[in-house]
Protein backbone atom coordinates (compact mmCIF):
# COMPACT_ATOMS: atom_id res chain seq x y z
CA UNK A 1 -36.05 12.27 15.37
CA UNK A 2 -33.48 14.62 13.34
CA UNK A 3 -31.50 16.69 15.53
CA UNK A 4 -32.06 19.99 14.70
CA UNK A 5 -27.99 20.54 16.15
CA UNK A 6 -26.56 17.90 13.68
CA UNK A 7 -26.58 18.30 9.98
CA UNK A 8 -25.11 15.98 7.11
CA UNK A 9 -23.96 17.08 3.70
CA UNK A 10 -22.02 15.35 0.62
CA UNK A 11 -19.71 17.99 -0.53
CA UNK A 12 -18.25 17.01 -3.97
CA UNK A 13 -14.52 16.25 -4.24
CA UNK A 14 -11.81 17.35 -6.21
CA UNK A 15 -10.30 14.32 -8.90
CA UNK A 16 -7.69 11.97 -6.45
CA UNK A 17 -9.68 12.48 -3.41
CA UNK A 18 -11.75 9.82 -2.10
CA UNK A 19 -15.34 11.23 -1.68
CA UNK A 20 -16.44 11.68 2.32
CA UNK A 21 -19.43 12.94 4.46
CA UNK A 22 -19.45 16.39 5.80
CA UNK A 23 -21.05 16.80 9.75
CA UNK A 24 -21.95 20.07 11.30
CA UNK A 25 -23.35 20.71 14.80
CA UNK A 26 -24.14 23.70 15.49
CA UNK A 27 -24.09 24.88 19.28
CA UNK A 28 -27.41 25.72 20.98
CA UNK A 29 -26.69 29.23 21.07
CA UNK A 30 -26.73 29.19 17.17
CA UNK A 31 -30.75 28.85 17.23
CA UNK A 32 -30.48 30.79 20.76
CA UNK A 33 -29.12 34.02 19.44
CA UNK A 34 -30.26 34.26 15.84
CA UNK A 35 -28.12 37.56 14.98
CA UNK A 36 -24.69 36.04 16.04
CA UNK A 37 -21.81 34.57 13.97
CA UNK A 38 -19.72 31.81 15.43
CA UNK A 39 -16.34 30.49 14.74
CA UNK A 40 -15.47 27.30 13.40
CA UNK A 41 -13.71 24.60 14.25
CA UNK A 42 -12.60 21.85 11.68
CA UNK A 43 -12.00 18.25 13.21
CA UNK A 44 -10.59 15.30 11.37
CA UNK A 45 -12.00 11.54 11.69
CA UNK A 46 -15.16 13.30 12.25
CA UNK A 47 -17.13 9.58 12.45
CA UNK A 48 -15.83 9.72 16.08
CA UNK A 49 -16.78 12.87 17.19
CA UNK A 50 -20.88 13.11 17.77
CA UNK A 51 -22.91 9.79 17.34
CA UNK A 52 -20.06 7.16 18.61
CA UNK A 53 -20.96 3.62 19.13
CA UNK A 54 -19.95 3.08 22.74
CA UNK A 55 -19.50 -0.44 22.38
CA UNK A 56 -17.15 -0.33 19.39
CA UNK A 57 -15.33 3.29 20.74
CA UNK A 58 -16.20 6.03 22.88
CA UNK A 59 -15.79 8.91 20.94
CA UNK A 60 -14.64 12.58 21.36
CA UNK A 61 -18.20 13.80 23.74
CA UNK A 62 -17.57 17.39 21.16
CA UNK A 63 -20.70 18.88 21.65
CA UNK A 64 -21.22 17.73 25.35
CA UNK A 65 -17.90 19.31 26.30
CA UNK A 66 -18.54 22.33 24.46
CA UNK A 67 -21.60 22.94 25.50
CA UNK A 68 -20.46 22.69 29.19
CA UNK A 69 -17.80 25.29 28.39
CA UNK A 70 -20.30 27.79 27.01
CA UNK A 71 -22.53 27.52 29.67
CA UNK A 72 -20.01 28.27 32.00
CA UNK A 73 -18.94 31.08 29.97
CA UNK A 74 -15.43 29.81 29.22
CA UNK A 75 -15.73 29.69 25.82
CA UNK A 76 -17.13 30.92 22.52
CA UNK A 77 -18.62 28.10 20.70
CA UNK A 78 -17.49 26.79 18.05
CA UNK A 79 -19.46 26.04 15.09
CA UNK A 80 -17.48 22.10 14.58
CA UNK A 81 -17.14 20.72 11.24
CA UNK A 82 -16.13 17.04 11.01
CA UNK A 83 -14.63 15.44 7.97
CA UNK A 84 -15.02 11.85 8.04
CA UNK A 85 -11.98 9.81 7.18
CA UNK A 86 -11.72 7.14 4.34
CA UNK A 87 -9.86 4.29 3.60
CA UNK A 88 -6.72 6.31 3.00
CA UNK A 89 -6.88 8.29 6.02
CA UNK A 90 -2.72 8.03 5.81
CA UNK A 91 -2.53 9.66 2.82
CA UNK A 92 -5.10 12.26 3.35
CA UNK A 93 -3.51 13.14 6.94
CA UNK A 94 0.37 12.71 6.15
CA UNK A 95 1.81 16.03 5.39
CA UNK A 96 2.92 15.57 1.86
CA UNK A 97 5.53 18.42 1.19
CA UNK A 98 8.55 16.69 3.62
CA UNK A 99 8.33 13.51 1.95
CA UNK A 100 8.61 14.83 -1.76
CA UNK A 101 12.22 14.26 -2.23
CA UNK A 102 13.88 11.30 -2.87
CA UNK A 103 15.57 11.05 0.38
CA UNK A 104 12.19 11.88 1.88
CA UNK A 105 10.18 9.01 0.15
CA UNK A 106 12.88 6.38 1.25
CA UNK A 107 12.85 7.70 5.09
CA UNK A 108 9.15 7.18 4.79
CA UNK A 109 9.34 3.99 3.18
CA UNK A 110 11.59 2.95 5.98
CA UNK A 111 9.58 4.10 8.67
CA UNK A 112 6.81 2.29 7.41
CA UNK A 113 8.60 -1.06 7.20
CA UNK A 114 7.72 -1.88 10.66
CA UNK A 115 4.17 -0.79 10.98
CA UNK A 116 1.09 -2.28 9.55
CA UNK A 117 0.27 0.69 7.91
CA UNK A 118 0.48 1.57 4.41
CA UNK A 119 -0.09 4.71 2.28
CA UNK A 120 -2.21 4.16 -1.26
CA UNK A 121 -0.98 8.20 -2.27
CA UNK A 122 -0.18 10.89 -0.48
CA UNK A 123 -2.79 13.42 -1.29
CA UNK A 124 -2.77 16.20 1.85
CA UNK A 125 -2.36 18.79 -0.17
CA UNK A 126 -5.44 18.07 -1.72
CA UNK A 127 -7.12 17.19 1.14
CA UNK A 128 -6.16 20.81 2.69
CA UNK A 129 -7.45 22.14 -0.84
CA UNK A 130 -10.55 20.92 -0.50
CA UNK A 131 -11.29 22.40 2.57
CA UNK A 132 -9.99 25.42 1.97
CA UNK A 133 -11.76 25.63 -1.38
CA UNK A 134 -14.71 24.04 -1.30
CA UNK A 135 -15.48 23.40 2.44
CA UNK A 136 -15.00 26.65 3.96
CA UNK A 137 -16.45 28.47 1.16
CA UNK A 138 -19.63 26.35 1.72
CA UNK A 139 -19.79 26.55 5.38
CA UNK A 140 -19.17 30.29 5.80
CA UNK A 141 -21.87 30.50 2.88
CA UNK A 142 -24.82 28.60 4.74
CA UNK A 143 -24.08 29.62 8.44
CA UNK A 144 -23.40 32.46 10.34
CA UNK A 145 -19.85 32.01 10.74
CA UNK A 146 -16.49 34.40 11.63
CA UNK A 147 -14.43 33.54 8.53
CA UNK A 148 -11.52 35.11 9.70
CA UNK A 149 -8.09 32.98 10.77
CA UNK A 150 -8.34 33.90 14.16
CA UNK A 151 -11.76 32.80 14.54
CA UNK A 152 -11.18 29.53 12.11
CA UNK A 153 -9.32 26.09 13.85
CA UNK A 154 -8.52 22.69 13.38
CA UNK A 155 -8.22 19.80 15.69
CA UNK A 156 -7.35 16.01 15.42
CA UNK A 157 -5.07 12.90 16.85
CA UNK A 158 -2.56 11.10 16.00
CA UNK A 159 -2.48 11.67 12.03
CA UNK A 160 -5.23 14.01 12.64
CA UNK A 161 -3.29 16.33 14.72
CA UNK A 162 -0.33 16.36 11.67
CA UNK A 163 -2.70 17.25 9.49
CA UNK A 164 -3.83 20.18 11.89
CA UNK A 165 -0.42 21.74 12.29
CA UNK A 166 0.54 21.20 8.63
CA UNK A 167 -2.86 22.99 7.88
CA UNK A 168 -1.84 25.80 10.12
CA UNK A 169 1.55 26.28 7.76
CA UNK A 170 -0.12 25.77 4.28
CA UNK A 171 -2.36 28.17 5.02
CA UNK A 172 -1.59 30.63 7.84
CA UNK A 173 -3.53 33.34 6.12
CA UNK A 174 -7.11 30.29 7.00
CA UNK A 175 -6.15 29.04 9.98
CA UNK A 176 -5.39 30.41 13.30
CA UNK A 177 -4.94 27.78 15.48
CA UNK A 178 -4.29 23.57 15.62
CA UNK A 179 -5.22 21.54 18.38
CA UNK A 180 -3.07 18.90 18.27
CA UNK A 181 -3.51 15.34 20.48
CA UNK A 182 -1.33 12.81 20.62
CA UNK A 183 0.44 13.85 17.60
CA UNK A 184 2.47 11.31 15.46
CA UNK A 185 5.55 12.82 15.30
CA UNK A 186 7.17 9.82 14.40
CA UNK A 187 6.01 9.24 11.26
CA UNK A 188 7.28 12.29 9.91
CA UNK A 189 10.65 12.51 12.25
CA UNK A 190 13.14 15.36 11.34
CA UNK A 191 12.07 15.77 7.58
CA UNK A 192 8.30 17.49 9.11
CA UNK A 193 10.55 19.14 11.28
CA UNK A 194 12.74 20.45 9.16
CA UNK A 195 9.13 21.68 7.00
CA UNK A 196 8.13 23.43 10.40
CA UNK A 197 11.33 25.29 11.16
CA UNK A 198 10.90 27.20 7.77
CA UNK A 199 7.02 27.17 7.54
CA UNK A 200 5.88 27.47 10.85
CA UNK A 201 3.98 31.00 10.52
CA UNK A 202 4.37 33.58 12.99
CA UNK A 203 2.82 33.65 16.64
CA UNK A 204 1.13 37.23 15.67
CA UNK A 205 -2.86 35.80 15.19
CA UNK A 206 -1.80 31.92 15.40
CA UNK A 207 -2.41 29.76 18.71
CA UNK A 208 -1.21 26.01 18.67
CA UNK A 209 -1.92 23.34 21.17
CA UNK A 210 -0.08 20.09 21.68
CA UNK A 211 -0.30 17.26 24.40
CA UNK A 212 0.55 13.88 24.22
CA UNK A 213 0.33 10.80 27.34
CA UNK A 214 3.36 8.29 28.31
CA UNK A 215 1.50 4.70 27.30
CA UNK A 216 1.31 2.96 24.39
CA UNK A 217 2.13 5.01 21.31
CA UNK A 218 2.05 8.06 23.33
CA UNK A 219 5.70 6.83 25.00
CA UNK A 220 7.29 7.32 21.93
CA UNK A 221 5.99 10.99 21.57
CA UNK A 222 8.32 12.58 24.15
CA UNK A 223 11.75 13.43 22.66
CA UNK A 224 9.84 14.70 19.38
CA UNK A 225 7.48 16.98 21.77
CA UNK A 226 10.30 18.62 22.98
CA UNK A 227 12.08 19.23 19.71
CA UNK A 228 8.72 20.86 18.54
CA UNK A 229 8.45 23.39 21.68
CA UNK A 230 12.43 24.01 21.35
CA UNK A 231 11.21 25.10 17.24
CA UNK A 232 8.19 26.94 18.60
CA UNK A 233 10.15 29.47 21.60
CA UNK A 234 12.86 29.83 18.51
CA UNK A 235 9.72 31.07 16.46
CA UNK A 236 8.78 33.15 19.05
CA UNK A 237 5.65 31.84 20.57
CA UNK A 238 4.77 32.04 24.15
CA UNK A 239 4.19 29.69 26.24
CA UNK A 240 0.06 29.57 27.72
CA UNK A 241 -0.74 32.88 25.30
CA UNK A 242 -0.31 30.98 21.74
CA UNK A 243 1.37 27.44 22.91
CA UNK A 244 0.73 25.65 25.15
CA UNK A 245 2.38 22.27 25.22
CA UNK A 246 1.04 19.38 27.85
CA UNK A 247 1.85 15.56 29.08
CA UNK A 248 -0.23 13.50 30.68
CA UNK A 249 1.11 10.79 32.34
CA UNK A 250 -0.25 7.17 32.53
CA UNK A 251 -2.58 8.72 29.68
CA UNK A 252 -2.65 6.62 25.84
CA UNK A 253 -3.57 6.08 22.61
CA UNK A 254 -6.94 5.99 22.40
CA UNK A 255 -10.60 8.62 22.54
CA UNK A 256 -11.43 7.87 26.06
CA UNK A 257 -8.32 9.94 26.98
CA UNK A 258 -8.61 12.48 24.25
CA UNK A 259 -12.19 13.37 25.07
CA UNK A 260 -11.49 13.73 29.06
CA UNK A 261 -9.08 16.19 27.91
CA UNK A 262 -10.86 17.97 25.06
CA UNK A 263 -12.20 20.80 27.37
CA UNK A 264 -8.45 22.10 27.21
CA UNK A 265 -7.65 22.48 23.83
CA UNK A 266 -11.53 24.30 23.11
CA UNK A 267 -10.48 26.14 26.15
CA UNK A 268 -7.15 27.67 24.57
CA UNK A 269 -8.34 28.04 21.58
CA UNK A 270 -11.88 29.72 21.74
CA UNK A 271 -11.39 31.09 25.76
CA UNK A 272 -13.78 34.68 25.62
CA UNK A 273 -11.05 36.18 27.30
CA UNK A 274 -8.76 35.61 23.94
């Protein structure tokens, strides 16, 4: 049986980006309370966040955990969007704008020396395009959303969470907040750093979450972590009113941990006492 909380669309692309399904679920208090708008939140790898194959992975529990938030009143919820990935999920999620020079296309092509991973083209901007262009256009069109920035998130891991915060400083004016799990700092080392020190927008209407655990890839998360929160109290932002910043120790890699933690970043983000 369909579930009436759950719907599907094919949004078309834009030319260089690989096609991909669009999910919605729409909390129960969407049907419940047929005059009120909801805000949005925008997940990446959205194949793991409502119909997971526990078996194969666990998934991110979204509209369990939000819905146990709501009912205990401790958040809005969220309207989620999730964009399913494709095969170049590194090149959708890799924030394109600190690797553009020369210097910054060798330091990733040294990075990536050592990894099994490999970019086909680096096409975030495009990526970020799209949803700002065509996928938030359409959503806000055929639901009752909030459109504004304040009211309009993202939220991801690993790459996901890059593509989050670089989101966030594309378009400031879009988003208001990133959750940010796990994030992959090293990847993108002091060049995205560099990016965020001069296009990090301003604390006034933006909220950003980060954690990150101590196993696995996690353990090699800590030193960058601290750079960012060093960038972030330069910029301004306060610590548990728009950043909040979190370890978990003994914590990894991997969904099982993100989604026993997920309550935390919904809770920052969409609290009704924001």
């Amino acid at each position: 049986m369909k579930n009436p909380l759950l719907q599907k669309h094919q949004l078309a692309s834009l030319p260089g980006l690989q096609e991909r399904r669009v999910e919605v679920w729409l909390p129960p208090q969407y049907h419940q309370q047929p005059e009120a708008r909801f805000p949005v939140l925008y997940m990446h790898d959205g194949q793991n966040l409502f119909k997971p194959k526990p078996r194969v992975y666990p998934g991110w529990q979204v509209s369990e955990k939000i819905s146990a938030l709501a009912n205990a009143n401790v958040i809005t919820p969220p309207i989620v969007v999730g964009l399913w990935n494709t095969p170049n999920r590194l090149g959708d999620y890799l924030p394109a704008k600190p690797f553009e020079s020369e210097s910054g296309k060798a330091a990733l092509k040294a990075y990536l020396r050592g990894t099994p991973w490999r970019v086909n083209h680096i096409v975030s901007d495009l990526y970020l395009r799209w949803i700002v262009g065509q996928v938030k256009p359409y959503i806000d069109g055929k639901y009752r959303t909030l459109t504004g920035a304040e009211q309009t998130c993202l939220m991801g891991s690993s790459m996901g969470a890059l593509i989050s915060l670089y989101a966030v400083c594309e378009y400031p004016q879009v988003f208001g907040g990133a959750g940010c799990l796990s994030t992959h700092w090293p990847i993108g080392g002091d060049l995205f750093l560099e990016y965020l020190e001069e296009k990090l927008p301003s604390p006034a209407g933006h909220k950003l979450y980060f954690d990150y655990g101590t196993e696995s890839l996690d353990a090699e998360y800590a030193p960058w972590q601290e750079k960012m929160d060093a960038l972030a109290l330069r910029h301004a932002y306060t610590p548990e009113q728009n950043y909040l910043s979190l370890v978990f120790p003994g914590e990894s890699h991997h969904e099982r941990f993100w989604a026993g933690r997920l309550h935390i970043p919904l809770s920052f983000l969409f609290s009704t006492n924001a």
